[in-house]
N, C-alpha and C. Protein backbone atom coordinates (compact mmCIF):
# COMPACT_ATOMS: atom_id res chain seq x y z
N UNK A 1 141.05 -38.81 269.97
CA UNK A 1 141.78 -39.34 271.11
C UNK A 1 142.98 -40.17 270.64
N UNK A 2 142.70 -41.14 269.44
CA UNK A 2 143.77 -41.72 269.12
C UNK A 2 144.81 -40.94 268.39
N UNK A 3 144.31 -40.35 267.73
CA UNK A 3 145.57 -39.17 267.31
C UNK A 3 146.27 -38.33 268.46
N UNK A 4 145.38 -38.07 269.80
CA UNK A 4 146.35 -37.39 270.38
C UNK A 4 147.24 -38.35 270.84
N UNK A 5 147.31 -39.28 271.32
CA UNK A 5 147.72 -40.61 271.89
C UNK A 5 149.15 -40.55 270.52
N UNK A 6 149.12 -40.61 269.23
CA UNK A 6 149.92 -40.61 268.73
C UNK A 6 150.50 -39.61 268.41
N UNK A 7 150.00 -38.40 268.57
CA UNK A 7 151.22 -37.19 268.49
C UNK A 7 152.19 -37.35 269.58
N UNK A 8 151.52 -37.48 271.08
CA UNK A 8 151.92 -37.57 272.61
C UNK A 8 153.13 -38.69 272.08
N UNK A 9 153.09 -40.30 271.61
CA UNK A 9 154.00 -41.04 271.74
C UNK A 9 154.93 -40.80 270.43
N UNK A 10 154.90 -39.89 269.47
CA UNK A 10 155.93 -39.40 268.09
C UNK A 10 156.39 -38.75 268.65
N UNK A 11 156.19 -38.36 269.77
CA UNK A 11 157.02 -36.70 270.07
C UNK A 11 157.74 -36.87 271.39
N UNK A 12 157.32 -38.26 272.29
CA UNK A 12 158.23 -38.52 273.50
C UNK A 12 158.59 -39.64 273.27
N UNK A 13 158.50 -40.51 272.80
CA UNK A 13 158.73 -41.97 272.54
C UNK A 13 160.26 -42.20 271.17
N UNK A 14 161.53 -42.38 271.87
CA UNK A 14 161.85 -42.90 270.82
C UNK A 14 162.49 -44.35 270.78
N UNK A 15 162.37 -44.89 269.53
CA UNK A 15 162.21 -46.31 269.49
C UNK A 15 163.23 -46.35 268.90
N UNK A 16 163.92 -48.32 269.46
CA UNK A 16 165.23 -48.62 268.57
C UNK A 16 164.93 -48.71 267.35
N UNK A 17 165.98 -48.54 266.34
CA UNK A 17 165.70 -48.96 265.38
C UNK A 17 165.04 -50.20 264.98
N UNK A 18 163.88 -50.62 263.62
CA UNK A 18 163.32 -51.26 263.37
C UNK A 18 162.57 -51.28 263.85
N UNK A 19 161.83 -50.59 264.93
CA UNK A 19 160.77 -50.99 265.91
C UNK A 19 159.53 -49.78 265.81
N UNK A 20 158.62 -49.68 265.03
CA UNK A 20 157.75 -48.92 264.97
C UNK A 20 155.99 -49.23 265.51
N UNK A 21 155.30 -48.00 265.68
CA UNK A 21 154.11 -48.12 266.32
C UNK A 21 152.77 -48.27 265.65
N UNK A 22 151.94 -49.22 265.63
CA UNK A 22 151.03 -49.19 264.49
C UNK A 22 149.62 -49.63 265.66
N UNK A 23 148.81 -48.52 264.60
CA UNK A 23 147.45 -48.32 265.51
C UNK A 23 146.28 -49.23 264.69
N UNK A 24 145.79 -50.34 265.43
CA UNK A 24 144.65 -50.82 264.89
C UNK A 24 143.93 -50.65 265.15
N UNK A 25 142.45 -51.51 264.67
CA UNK A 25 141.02 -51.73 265.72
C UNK A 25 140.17 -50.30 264.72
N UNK A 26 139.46 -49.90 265.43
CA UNK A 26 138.68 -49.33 264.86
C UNK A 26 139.58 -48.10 264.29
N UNK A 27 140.42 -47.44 265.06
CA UNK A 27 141.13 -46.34 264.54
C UNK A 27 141.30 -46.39 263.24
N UNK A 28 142.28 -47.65 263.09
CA UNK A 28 142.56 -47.75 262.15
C UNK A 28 141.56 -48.49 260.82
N UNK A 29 140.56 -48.64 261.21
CA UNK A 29 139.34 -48.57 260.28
C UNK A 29 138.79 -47.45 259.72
N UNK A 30 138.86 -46.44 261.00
CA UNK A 30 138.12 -45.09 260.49
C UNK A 30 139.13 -44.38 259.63
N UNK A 31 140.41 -44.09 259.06
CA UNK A 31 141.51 -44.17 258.98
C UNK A 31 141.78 -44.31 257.03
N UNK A 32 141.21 -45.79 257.15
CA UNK A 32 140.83 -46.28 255.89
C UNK A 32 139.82 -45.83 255.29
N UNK A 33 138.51 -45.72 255.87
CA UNK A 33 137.30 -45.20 255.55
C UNK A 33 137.30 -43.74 254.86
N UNK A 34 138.06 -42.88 255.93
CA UNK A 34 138.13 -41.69 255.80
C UNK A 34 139.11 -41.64 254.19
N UNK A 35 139.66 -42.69 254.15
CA UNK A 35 140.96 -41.98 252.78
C UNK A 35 139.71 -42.57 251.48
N UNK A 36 138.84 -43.43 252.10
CA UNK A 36 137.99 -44.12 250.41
C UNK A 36 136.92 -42.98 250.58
N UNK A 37 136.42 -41.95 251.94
CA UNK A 37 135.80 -40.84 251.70
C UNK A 37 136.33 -40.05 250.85
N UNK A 38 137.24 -39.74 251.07
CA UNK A 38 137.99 -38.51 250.30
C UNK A 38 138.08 -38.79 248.57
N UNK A 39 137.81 -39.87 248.32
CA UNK A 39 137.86 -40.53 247.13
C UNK A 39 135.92 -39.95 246.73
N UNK A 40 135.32 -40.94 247.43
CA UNK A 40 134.16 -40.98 247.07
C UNK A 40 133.44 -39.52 246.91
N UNK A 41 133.06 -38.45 247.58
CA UNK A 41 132.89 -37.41 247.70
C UNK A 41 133.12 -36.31 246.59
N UNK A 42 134.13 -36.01 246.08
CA UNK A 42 134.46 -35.97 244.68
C UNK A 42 134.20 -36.67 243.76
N UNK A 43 133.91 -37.66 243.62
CA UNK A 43 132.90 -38.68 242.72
C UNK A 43 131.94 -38.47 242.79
N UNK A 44 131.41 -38.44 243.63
CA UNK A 44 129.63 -38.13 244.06
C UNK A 44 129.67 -36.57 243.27
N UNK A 45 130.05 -35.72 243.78
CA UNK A 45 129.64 -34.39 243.18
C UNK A 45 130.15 -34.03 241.62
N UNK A 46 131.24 -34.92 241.22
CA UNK A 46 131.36 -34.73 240.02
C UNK A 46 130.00 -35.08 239.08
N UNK A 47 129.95 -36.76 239.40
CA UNK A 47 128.98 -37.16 238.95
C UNK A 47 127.30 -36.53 238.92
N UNK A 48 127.35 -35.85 240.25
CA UNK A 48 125.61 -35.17 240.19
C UNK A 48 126.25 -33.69 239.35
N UNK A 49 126.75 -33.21 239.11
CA UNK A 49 127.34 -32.18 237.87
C UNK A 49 127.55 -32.71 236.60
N UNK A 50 127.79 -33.66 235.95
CA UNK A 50 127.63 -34.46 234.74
C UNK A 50 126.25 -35.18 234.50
N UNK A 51 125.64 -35.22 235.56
CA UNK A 51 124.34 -35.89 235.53
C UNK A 51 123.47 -34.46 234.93
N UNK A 52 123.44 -33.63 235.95
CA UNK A 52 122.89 -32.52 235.78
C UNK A 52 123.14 -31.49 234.56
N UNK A 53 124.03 -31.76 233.70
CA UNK A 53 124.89 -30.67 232.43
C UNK A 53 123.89 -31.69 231.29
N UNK A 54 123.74 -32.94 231.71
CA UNK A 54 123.22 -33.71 230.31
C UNK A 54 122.10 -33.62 230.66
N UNK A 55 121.55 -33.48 231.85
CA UNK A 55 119.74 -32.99 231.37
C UNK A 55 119.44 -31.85 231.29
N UNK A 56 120.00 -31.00 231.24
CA UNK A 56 119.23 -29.70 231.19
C UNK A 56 120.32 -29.25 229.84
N UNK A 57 121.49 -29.58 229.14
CA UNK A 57 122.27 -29.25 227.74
C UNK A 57 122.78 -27.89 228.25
N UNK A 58 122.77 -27.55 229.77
CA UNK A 58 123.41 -25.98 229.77
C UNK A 58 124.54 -26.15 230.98
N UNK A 59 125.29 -25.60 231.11
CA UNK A 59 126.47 -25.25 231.88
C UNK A 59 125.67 -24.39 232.75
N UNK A 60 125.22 -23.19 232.41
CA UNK A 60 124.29 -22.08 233.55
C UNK A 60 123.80 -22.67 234.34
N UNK A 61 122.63 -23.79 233.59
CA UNK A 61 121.36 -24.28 234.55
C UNK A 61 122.25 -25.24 235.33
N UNK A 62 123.42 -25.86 235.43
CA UNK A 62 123.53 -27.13 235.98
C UNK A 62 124.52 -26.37 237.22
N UNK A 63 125.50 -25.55 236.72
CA UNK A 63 125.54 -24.57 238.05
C UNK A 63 124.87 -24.38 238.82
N UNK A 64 123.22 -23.61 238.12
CA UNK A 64 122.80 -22.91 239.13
C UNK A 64 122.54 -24.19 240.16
N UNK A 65 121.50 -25.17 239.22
CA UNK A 65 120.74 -26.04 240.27
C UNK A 65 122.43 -26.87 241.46
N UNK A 66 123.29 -26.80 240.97
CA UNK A 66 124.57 -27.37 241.56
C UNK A 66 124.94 -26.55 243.25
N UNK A 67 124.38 -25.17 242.58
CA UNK A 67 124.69 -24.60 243.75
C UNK A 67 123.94 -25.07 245.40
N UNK A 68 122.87 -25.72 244.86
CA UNK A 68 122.41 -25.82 246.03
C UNK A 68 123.24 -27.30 246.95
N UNK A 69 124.40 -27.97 246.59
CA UNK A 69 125.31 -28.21 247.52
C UNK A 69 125.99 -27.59 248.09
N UNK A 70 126.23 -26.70 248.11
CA UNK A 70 127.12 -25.77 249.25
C UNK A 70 126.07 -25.01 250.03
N UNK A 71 124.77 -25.01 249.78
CA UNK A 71 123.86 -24.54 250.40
C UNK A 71 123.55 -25.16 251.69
N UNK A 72 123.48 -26.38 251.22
CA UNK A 72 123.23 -27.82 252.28
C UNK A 72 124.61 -28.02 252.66
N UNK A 73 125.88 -28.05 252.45
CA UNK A 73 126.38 -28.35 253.16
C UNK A 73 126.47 -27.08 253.98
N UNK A 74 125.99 -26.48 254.76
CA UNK A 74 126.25 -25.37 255.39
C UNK A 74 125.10 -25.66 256.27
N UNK A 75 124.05 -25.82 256.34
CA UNK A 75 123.36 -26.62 257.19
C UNK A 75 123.73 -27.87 257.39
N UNK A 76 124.31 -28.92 256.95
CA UNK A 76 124.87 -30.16 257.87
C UNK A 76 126.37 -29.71 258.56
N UNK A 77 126.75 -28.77 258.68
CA UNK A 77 128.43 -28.48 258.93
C UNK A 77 128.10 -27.55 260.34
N UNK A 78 126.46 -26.84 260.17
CA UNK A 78 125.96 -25.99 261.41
C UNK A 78 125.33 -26.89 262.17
N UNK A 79 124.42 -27.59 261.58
CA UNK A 79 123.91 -29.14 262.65
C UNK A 79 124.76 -29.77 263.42
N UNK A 80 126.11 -30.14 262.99
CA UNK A 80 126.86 -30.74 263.80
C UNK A 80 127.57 -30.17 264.86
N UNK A 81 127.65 -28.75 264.76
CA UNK A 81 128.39 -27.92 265.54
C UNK A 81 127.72 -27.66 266.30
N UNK A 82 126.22 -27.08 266.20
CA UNK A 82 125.02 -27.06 267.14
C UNK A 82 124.82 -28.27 267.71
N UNK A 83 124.96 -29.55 267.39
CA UNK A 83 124.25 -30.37 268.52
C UNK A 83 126.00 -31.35 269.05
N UNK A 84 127.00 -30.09 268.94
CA UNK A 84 128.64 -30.47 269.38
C UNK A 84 129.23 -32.41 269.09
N UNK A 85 129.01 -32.09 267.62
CA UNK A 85 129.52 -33.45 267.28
C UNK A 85 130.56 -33.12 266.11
N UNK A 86 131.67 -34.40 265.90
CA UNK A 86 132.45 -33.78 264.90
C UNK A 86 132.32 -34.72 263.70
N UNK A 87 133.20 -34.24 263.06
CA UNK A 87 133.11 -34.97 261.37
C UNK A 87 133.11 -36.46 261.39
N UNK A 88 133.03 -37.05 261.36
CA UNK A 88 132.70 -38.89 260.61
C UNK A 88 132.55 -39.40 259.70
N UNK A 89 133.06 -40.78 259.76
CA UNK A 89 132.05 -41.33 258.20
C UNK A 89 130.70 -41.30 257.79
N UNK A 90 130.18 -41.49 259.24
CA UNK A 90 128.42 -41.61 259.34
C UNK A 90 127.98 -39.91 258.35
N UNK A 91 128.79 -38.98 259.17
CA UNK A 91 128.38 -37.53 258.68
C UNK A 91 128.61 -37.48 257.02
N UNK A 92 129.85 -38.59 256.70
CA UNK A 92 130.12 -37.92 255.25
C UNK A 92 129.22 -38.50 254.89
N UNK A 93 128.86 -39.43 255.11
CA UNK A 93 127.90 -40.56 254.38
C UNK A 93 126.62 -39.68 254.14
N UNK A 94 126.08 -39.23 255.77
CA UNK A 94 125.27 -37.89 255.42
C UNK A 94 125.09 -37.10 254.54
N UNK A 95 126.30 -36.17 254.09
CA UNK A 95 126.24 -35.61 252.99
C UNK A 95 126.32 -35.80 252.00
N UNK A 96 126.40 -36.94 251.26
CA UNK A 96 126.25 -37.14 249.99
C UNK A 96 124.98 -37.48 249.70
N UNK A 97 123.89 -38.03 250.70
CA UNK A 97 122.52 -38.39 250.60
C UNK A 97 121.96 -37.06 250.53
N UNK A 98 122.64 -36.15 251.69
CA UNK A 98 122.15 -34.82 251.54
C UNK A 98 121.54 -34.26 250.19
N UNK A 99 123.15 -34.45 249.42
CA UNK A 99 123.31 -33.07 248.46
C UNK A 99 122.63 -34.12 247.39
N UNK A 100 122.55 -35.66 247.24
CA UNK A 100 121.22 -35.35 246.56
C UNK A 100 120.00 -35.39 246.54
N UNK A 101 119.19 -35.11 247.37
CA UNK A 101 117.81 -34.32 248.06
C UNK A 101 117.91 -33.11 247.75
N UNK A 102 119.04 -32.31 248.29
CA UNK A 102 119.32 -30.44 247.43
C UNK A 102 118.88 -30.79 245.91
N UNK A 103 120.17 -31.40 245.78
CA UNK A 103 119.72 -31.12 243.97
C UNK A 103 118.29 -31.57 242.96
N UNK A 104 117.67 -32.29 243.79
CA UNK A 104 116.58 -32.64 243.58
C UNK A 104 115.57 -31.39 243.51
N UNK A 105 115.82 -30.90 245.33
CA UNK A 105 114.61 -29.71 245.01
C UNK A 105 115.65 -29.31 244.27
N UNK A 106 116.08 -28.49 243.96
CA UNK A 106 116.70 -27.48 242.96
C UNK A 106 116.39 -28.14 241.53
N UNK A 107 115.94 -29.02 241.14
CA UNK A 107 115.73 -29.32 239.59
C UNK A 107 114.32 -29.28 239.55
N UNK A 108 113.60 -29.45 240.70
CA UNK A 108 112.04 -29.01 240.61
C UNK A 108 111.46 -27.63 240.51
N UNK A 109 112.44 -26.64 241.16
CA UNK A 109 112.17 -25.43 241.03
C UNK A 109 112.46 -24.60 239.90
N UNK A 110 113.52 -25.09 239.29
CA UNK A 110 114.91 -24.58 238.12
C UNK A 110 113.80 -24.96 236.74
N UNK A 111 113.55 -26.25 237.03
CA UNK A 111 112.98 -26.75 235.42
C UNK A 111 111.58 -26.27 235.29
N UNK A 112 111.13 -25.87 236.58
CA UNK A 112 109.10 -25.04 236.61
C UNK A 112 109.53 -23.83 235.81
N UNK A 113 110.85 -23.08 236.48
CA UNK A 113 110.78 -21.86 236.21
C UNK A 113 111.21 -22.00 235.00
N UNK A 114 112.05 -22.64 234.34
CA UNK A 114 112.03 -22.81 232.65
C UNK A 114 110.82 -22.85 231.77
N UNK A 115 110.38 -23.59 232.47
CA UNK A 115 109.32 -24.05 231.34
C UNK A 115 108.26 -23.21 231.37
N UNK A 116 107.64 -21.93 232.79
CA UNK A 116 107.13 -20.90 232.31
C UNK A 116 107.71 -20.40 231.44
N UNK A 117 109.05 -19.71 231.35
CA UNK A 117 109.92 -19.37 230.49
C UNK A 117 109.67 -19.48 229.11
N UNK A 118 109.62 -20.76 228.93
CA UNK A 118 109.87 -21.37 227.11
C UNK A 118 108.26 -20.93 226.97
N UNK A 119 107.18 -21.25 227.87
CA UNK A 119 105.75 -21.32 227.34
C UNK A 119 105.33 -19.48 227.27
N UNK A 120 106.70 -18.44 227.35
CA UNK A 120 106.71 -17.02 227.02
C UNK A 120 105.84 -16.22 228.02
N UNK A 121 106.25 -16.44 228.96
CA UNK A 121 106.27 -15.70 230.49
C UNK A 121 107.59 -15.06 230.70
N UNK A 122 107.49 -14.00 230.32
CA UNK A 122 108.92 -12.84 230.02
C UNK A 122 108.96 -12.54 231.82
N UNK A 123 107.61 -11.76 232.38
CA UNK A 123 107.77 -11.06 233.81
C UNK A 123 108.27 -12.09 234.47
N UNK A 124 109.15 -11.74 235.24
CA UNK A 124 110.34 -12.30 236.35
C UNK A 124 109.41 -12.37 237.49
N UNK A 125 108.78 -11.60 238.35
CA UNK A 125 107.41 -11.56 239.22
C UNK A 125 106.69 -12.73 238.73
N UNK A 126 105.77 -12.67 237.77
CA UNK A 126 104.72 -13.80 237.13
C UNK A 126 105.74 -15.12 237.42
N UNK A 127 106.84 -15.27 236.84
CA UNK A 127 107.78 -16.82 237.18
C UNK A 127 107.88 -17.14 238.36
N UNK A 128 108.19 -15.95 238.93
CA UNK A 128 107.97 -16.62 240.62
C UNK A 128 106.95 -16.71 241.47
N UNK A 129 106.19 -15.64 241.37
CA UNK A 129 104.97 -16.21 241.77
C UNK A 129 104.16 -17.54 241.47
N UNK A 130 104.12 -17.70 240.17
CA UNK A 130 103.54 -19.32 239.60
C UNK A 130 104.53 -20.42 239.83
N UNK A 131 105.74 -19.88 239.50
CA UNK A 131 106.23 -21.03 239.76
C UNK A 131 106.89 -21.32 241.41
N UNK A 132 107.11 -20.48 242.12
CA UNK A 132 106.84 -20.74 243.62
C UNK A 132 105.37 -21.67 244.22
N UNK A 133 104.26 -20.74 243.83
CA UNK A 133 102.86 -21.57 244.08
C UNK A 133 103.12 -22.74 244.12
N UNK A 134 103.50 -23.29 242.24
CA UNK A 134 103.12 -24.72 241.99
C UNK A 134 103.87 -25.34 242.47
N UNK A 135 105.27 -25.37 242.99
CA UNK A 135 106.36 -25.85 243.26
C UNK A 135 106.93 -25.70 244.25
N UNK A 136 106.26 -25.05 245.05
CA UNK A 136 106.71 -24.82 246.85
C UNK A 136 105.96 -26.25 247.79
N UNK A 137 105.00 -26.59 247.35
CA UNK A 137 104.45 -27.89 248.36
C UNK A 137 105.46 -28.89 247.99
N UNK A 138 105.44 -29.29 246.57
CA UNK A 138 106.52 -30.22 246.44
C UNK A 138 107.94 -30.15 246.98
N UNK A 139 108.93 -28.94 246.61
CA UNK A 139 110.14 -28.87 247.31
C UNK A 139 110.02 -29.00 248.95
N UNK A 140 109.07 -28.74 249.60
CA UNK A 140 109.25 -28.66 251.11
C UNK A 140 108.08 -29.95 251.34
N UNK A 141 107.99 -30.69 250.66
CA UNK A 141 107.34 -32.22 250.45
C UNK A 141 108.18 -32.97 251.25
N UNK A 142 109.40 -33.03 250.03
CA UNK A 142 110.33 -33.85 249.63
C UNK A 142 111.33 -33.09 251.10
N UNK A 143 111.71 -32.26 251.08
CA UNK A 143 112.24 -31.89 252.51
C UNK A 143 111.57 -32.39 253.65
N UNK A 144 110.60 -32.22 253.58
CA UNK A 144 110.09 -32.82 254.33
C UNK A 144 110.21 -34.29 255.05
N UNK A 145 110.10 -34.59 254.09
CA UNK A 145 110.09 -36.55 253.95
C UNK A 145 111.06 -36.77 254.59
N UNK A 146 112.09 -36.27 253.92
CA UNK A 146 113.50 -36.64 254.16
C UNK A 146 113.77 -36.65 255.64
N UNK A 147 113.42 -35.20 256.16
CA UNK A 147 113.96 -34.23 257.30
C UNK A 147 113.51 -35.40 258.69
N UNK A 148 111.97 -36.16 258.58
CA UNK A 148 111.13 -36.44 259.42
C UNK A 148 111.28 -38.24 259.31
N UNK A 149 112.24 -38.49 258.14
CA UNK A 149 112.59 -39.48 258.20
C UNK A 149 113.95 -40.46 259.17
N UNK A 150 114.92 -38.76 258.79
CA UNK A 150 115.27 -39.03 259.94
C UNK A 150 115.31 -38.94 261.37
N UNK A 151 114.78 -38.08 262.22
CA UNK A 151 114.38 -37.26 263.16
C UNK A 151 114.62 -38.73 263.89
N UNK A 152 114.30 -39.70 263.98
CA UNK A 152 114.15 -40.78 264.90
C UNK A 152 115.61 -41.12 264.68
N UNK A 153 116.41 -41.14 263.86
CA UNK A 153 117.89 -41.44 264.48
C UNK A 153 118.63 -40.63 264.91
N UNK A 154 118.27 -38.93 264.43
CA UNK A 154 118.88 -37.98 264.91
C UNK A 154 119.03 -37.77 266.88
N UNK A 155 117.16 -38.41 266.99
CA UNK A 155 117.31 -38.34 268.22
C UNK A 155 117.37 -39.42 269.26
N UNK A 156 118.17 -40.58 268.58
CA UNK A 156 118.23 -41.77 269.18
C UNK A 156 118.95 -42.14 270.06
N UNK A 157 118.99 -42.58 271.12
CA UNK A 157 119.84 -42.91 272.29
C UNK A 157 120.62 -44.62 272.51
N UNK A 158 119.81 -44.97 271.38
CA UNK A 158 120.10 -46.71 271.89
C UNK A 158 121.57 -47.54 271.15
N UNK A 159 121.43 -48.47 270.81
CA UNK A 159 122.87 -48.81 270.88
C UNK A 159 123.18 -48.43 269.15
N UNK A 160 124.20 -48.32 268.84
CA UNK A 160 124.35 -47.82 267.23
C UNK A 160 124.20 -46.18 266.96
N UNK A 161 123.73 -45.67 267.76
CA UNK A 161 123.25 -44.18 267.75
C UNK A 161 124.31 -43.63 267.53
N UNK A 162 125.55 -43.84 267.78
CA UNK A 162 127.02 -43.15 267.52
C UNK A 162 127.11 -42.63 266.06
N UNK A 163 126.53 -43.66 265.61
CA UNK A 163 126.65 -44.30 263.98
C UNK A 163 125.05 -43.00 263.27
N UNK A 164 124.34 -43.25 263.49
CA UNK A 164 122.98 -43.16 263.15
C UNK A 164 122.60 -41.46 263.36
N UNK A 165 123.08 -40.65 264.52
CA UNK A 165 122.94 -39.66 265.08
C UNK A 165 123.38 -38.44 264.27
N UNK A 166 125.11 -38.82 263.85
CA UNK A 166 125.53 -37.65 262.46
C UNK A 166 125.41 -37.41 261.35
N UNK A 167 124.78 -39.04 261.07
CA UNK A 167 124.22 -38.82 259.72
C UNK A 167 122.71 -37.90 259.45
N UNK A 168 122.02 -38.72 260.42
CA UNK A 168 120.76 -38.11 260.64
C UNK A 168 120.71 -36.09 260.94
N UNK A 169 121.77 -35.90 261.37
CA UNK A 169 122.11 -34.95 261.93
C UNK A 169 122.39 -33.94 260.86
N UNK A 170 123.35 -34.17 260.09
CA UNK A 170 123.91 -34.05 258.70
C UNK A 170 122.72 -33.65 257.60
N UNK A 171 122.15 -34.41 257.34
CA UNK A 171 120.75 -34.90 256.44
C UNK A 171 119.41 -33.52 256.90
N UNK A 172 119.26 -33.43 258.23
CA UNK A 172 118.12 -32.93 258.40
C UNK A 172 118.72 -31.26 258.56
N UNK A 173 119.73 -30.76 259.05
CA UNK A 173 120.23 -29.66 259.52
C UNK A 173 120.41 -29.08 257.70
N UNK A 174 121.20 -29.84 257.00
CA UNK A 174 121.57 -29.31 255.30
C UNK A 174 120.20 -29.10 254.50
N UNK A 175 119.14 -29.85 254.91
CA UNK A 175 117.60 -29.85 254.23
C UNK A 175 117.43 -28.85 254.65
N UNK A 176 117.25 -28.39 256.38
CA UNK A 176 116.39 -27.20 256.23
C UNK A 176 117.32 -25.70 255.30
N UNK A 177 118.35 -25.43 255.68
CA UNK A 177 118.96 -24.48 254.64
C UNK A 177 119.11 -24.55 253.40
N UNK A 178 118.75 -25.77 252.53
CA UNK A 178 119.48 -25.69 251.94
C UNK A 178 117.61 -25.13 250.93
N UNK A 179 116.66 -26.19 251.04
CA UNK A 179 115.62 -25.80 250.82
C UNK A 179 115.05 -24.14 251.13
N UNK A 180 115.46 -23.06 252.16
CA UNK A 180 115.45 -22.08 252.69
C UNK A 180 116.47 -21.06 251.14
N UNK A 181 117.71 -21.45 251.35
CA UNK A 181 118.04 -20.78 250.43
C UNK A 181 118.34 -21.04 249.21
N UNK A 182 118.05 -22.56 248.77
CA UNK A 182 117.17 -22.64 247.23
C UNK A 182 115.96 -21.73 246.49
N UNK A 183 114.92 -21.60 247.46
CA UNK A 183 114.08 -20.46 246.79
C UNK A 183 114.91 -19.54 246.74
N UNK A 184 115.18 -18.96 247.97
CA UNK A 184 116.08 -17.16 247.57
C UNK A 184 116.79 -17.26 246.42
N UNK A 185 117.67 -18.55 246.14
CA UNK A 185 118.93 -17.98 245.37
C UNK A 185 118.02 -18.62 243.98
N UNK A 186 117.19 -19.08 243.48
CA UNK A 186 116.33 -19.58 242.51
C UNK A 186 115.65 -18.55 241.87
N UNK A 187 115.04 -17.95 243.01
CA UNK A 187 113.90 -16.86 242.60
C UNK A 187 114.72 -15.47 242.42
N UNK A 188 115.97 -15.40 242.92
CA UNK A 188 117.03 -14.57 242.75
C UNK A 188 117.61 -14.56 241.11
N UNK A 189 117.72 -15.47 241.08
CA UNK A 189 118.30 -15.79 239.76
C UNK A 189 117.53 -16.24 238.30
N UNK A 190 116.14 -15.68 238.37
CA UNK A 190 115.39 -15.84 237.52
C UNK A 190 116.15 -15.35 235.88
N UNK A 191 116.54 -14.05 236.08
CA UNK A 191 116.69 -13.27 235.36
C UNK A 191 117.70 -14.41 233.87
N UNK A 192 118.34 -15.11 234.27
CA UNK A 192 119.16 -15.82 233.93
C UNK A 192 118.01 -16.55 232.45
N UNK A 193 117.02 -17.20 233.29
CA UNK A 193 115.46 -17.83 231.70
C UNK A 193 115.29 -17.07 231.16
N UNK A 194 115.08 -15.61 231.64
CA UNK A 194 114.43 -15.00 230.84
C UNK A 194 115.48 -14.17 229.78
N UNK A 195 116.63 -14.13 229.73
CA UNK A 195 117.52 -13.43 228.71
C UNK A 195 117.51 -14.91 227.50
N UNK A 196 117.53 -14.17 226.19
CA UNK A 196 117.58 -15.27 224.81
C UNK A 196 118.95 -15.12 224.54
């Protein structure tokens, strides 16, 4: 609204010289916020990609398990559109808590299926089967937790909910996909342990 308000007065409004229009108050809070997002966000994902390259010593594995941020963000980007809300700080804030819950399951599933691997479990079937078994309660645990943790702000009505609603929104919509197509693209990509 405030941006339309300022296209509407840049484009009919002209002012004497020296005399320009400056938007405060919250606008211009969200404004600020949004430019130290754009900062932070790229920090955040650099950092869970440097985090992730030094524990596992591979470029492959830290991809793969990496991938599951764009997984999740595709469920918090469909959450918001489904329940017709738009981008925010609350939402970005969302996704960075998001993506690391993704990468979490994704290092529980990634490092099971290694370590059948190293302990010389060649069949690609046998890795996923065992390591799905042992490692499916936990990944949809931890989704879990998360998902049901927020559910009470997602569906909150009371005062602050503005705030509380996209994040929550963000958080639970990116869990369920992202956990959904972590197995596929995990158990997809076995083949990757088992080549020397």
């Amino acid at each position: 609204m405030a941006t339309d308000i300022a296209a509407t007065l840049d484009k009919n409004l002209k002012l004497p010289a020296g005399y320009y229009i400056q938007y405060g108050g919250t606008f211009q809070n969200l404004q600020e916020a949004k430019a130290r997002l754009v900062i932070a966000v790229p920090v955040a994902l650099l950092l869970i990609f440097v985090l992730l390259f030094f524990t596992f010593r591979s470029f492959k594995d830290a991809l793969l398990i990496f991938s599951a941020i764009p997984l999740a963000a595709i469920g918090g980007v469909l959450a918001l559109y489904l329940r017709g809300m738009n981008f925010s700080i609350s939402a970005g804030v969302g996704f960075i808590a998001l993506f690391g819950v993704a990468v979490l399951n994704g290092i529980v599933l990634i490092s099971y299926f290694k370590r059948l691997a190293e302990e010389g479990e060649t069949d690609i079937t046998q890795i996923i089967l065992k390591g799905t078994a042992a490692r499916l309660r936990p990944v949809l645990a931890t989704a879990a937790v998360a998902s049901l943790g927020f559910l009470p702000m997602a569906l909150s009505n009371s005062e602050g909910s503005e705030v509380q609603k996209p994040l929550a929104t963000v958080v639970i919509g990116g869990l369920i996909t992202s956990t959904l197509l972590t197995l596929v693209c995990a158990t997809g990509s076995l083949s990757l342990f088992t080549k020397k």
